[in-house]
Protein backbone atom coordinates (compact mmCIF):
# COMPACT_ATOMS: atom_id res chain seq x y z
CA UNK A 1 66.36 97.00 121.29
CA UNK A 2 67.07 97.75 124.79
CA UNK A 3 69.63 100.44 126.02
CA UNK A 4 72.58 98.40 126.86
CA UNK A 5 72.49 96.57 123.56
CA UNK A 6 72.17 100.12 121.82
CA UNK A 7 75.32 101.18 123.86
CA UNK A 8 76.83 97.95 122.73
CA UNK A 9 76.14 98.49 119.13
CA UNK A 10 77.45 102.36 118.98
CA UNK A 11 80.67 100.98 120.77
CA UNK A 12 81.29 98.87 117.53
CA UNK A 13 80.04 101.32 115.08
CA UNK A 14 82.64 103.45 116.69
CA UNK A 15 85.40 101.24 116.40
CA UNK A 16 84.29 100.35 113.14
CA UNK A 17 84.67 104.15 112.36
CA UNK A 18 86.90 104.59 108.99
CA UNK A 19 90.25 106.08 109.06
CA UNK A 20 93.15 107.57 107.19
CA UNK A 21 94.71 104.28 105.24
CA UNK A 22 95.80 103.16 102.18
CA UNK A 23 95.91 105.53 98.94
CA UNK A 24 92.72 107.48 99.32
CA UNK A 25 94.17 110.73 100.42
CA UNK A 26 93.62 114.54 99.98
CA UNK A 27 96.58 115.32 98.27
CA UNK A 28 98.33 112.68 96.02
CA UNK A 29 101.46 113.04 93.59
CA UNK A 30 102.17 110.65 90.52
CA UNK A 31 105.70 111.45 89.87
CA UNK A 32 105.21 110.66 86.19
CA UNK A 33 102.73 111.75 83.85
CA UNK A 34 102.52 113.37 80.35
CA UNK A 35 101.91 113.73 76.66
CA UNK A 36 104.32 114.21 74.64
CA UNK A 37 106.47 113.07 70.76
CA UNK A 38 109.62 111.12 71.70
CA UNK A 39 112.73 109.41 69.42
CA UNK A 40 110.96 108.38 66.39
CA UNK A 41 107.31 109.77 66.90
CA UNK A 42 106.96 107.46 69.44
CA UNK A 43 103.98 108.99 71.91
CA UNK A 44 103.89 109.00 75.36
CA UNK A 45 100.16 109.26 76.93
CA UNK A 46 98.48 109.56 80.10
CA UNK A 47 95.06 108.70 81.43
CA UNK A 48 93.93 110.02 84.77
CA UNK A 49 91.51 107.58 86.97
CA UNK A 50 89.65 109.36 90.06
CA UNK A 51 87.30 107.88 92.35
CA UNK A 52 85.66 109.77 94.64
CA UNK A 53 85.78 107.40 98.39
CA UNK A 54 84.32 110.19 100.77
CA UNK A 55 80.32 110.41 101.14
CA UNK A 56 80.01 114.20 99.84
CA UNK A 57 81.10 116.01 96.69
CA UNK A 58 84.44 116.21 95.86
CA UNK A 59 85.96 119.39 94.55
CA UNK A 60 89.54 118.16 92.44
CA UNK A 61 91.97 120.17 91.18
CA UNK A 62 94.86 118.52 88.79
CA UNK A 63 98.06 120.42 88.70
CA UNK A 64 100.71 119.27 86.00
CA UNK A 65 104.55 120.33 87.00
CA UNK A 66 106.97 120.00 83.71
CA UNK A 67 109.91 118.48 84.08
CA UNK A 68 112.86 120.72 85.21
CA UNK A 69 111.28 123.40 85.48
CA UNK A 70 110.78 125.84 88.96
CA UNK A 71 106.66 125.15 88.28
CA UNK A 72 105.60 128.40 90.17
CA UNK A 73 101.95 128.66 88.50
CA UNK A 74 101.54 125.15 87.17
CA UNK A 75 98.74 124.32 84.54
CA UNK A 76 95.79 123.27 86.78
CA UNK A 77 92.14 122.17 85.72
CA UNK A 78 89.18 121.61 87.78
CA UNK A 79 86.07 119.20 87.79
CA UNK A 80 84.08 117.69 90.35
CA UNK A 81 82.96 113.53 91.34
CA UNK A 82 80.01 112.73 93.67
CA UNK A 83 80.26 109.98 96.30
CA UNK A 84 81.53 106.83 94.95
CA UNK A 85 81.62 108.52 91.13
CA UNK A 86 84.68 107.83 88.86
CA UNK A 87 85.94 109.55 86.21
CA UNK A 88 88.41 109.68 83.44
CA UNK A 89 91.26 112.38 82.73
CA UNK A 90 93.44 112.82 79.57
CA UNK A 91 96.76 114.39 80.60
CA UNK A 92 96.44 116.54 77.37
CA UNK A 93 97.61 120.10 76.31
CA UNK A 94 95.24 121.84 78.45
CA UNK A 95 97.93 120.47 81.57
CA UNK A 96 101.11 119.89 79.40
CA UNK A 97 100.87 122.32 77.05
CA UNK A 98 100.41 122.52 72.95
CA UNK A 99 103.66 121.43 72.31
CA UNK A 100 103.76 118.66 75.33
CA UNK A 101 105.66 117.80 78.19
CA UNK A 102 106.74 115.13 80.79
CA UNK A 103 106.46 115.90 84.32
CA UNK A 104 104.28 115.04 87.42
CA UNK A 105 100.64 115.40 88.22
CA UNK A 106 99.65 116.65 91.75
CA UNK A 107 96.09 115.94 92.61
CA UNK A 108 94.11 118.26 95.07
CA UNK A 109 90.75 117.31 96.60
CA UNK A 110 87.89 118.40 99.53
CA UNK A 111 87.60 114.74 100.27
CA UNK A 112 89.33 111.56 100.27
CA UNK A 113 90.04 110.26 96.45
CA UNK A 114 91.88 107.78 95.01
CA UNK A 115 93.72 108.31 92.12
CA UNK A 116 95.54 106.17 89.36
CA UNK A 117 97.12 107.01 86.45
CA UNK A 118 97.92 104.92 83.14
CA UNK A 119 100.83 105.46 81.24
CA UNK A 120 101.19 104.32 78.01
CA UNK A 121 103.31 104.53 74.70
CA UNK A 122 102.69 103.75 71.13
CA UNK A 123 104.98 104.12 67.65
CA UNK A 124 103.75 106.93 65.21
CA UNK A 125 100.73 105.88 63.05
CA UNK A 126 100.49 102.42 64.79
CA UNK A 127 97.01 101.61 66.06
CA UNK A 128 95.91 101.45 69.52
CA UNK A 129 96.29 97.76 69.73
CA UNK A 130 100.58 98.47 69.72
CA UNK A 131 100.34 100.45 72.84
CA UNK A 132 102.64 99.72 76.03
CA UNK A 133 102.29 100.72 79.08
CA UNK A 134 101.77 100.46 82.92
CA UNK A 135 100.06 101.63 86.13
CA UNK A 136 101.31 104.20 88.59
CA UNK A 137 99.36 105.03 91.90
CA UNK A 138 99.14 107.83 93.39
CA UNK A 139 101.24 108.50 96.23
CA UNK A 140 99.65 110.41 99.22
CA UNK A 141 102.05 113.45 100.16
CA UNK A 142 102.29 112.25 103.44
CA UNK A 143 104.64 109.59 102.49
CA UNK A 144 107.40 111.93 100.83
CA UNK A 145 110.75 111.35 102.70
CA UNK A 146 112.89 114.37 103.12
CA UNK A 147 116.27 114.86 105.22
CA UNK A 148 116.90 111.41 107.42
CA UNK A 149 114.14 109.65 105.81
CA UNK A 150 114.84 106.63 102.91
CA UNK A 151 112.14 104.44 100.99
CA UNK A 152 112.73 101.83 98.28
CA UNK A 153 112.28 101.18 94.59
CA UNK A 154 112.63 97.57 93.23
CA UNK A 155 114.51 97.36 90.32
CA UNK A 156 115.00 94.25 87.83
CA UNK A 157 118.81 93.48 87.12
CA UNK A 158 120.24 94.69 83.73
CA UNK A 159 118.38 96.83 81.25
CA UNK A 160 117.52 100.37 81.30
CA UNK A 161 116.15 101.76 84.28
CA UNK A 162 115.17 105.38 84.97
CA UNK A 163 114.26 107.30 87.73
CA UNK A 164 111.80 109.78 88.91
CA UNK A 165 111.29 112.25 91.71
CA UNK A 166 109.10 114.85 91.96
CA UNK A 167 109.51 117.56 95.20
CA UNK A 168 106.51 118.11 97.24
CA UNK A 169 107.10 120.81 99.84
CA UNK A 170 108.21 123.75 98.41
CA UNK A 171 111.54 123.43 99.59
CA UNK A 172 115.03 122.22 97.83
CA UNK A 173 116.86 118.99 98.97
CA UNK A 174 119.79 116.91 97.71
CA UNK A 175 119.10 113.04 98.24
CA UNK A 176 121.34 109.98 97.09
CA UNK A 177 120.77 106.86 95.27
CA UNK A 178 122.27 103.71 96.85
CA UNK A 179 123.04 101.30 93.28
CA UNK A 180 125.63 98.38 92.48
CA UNK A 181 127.71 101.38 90.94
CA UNK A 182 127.88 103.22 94.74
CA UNK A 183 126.00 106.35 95.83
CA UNK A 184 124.79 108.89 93.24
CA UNK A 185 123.98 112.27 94.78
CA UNK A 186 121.02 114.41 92.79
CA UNK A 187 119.51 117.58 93.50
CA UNK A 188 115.28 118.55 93.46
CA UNK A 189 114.53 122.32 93.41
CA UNK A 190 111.51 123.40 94.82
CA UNK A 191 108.56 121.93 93.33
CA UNK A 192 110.77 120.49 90.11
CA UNK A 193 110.25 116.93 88.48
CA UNK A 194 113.49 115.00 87.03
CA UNK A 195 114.29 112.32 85.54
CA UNK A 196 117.81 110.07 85.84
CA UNK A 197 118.97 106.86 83.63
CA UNK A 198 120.72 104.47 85.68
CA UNK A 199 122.41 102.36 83.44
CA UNK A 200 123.36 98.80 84.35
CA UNK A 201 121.28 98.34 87.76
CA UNK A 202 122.71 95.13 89.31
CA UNK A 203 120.97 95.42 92.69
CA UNK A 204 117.26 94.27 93.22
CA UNK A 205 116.55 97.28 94.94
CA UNK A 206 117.27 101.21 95.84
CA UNK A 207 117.79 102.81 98.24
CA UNK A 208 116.57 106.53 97.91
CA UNK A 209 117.57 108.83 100.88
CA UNK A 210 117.06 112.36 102.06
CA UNK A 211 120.62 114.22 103.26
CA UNK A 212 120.13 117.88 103.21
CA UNK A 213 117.44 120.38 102.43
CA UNK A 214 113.82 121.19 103.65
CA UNK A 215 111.97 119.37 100.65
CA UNK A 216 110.59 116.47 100.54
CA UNK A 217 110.20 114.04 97.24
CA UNK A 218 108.26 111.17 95.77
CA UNK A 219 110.44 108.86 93.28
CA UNK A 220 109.09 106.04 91.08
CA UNK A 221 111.10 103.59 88.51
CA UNK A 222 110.65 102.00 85.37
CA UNK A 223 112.18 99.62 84.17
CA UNK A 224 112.61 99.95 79.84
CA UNK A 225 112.55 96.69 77.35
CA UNK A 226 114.94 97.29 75.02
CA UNK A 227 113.08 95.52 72.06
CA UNK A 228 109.91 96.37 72.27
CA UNK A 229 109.99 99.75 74.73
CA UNK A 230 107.58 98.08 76.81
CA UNK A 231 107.97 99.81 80.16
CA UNK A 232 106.91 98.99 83.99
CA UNK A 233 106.67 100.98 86.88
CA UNK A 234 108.32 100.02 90.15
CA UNK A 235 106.39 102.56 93.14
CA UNK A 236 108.23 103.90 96.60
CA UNK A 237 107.80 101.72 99.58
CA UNK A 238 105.35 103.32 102.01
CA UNK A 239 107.16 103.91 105.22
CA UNK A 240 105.87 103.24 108.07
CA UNK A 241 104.33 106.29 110.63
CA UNK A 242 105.67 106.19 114.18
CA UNK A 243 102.81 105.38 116.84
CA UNK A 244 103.86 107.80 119.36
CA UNK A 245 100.96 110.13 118.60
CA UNK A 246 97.50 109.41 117.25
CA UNK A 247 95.87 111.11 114.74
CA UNK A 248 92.66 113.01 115.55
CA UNK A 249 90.22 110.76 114.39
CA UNK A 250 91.29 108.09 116.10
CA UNK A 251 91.63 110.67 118.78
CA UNK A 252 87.90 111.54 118.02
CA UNK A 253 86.90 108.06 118.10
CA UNK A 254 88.72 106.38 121.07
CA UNK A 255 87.27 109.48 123.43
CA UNK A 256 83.68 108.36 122.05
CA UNK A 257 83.99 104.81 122.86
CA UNK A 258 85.31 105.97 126.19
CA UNK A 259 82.19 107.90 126.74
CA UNK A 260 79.99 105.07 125.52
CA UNK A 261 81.45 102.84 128.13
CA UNK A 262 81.25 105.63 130.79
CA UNK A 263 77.70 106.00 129.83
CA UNK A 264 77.04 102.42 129.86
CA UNK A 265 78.50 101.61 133.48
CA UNK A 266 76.52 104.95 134.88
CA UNK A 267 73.62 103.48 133.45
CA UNK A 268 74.41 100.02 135.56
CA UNK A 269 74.56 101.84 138.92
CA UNK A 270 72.03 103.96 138.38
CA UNK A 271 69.57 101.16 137.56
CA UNK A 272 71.04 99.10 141.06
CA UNK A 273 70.57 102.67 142.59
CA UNK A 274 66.84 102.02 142.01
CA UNK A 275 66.70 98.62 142.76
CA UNK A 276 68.01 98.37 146.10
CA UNK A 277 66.17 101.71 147.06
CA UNK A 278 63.10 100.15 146.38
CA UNK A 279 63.56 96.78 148.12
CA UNK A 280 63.75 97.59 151.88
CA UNK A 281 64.05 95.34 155.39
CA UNK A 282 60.68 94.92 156.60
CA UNK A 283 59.59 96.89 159.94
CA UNK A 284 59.04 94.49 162.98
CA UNK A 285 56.76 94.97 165.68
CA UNK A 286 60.11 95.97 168.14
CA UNK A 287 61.43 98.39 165.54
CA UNK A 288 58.09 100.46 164.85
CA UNK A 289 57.51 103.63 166.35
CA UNK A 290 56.04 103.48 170.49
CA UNK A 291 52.60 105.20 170.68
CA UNK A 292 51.25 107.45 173.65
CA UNK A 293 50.00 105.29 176.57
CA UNK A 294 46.25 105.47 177.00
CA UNK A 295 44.40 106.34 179.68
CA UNK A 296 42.90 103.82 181.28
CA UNK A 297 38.99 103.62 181.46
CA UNK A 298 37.08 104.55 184.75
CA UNK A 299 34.93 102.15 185.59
């Protein structure tokens, strides 16, 4: 391979490079998670899916935060995925305690991870074949809307729908819910996880704004069969980040290709440099150099 098609190569590599996108994130929230004995003995379970996208160990720390409650020293646990590894958590009492809770899970890693979690539900004494349940992705932190900001849930008309929101930041902040019924005004303290019904939902979707305070929340919905208690989750729409300033990565990587193509167009001139220094006008006989004039010869 010669040196301008190596140039050419690294240029695409560069581009190529992998960035910041989807769910694979450092820090993730699921805004509901548990284990816990509801009306009836019905149980409500959690299972914890990790996979480990970045190309180096992964050092993960799970954080459960009860349902309202401040959450100052949340139960935590630890473990550890290698590159491309997944592995399985049970949201059990080590996180929500012996007698159980409801709340969210916050999910702490070295590396990028993605992160799922499956909640599920199941009558007392019924076997696992008469479990319900759903999906819920983890939401990077990045995403949480505070003061100004909005995002929306889908919701299905009629039924039971419930709502939760789980503050990221550290910080209070009062947010409204835009329904058929009008605007409903709640309240997150810092670090707290709630839960709202909102009964009769007419509209197809909600609204979820930030008006006052320095926190900043992720929400999720579900939507509740009345029959059957079959449940499913409705996440926050992503919204979208302003292009006004680049992250550094892409930072990183635009300056490289820059250099690449610097290099690459040095390279050109320096090569015609040689060329043309070595290919010269040949001397005539009028343009060399006059020599002495001789003496002439005595005869």
């Amino acid at each position: 391979m010669d040196r301008r098609s190596f140039i050419a190569v690294a240029i695409c590599a560069l581009a190529a490079a992998p960035m910041t996108a989807g769910y694979a994130s450092r820090e993730s929230w699921i805004p509901v998670v548990g284990h816990a004995v509801g009306f009836a003995g019905r149980g409500f379970y959690t299972t914890v899916y990790l996979t480990d996208s970045s190309r180096s160990m992964n050092d993960i720390t799970l954080s459960f935060f009860a349902s309202a409650q401040p959450n100052r020293s949340p139960r935590s646990i630890s473990l550890q995925l290698g590159p491309g590894q997944t592995g399985a958590v049970e949201v059990g009492p080590q996180l929500a305690g012996e007698q159980g809770a409801i709340g969210a899970l916050r999910i702490h890693s070295t590396g990028p991870l993605i992160a799922e979690a499956r909640v599920y539900s199941r009558p007392a004494n019924d076997p696992p074949g008469s479990e319900v349940g759903t999906v819920v992705s983890a939401i990077p932190a990045q995403f949480a809307i505070g003061t100004g900001e909005s995002t929306l849930l889908h919701a299905p008309a009629g039924g039971r729908y419930k709502l939760y929101a789980v503050e990221t930041h550290g910080f209070p902040l009062y947010f409204s819910v835009n329904t058929s019924a009008g605007e409903r005004r709640l309240y997150l303290s810092a670090h707290e996880q709630r839960s709202w019904d909102l009964p009769d939902v007419q509209t197809r979707a909600l609204r979820i704004t930030g008006i006052n305070g320095s926190g900043k929340i992720i929400v999720a919905g579900t939507a509740i069969a009345a029959q059957s208690q079959d449940f499913t989750t409705y996440e926050m729409s992503l919204p979208a980040e302003p292009r006004h300033r680049l992250r550094w990565p892409e930072l990183a990587a635009y300056a490289a290709i820059a250099l690449a193509i610097a290099f690459a167009a040095l390279y050109r001139l320096k090569a015609l440099g040689s060329r043309l220094s070595g290919v010269g006008p040949t001397p005539t006989a009028d343009s060399r150099e006059p020599t002495a004039p001789q003496e002439p010869h005595n005869k």
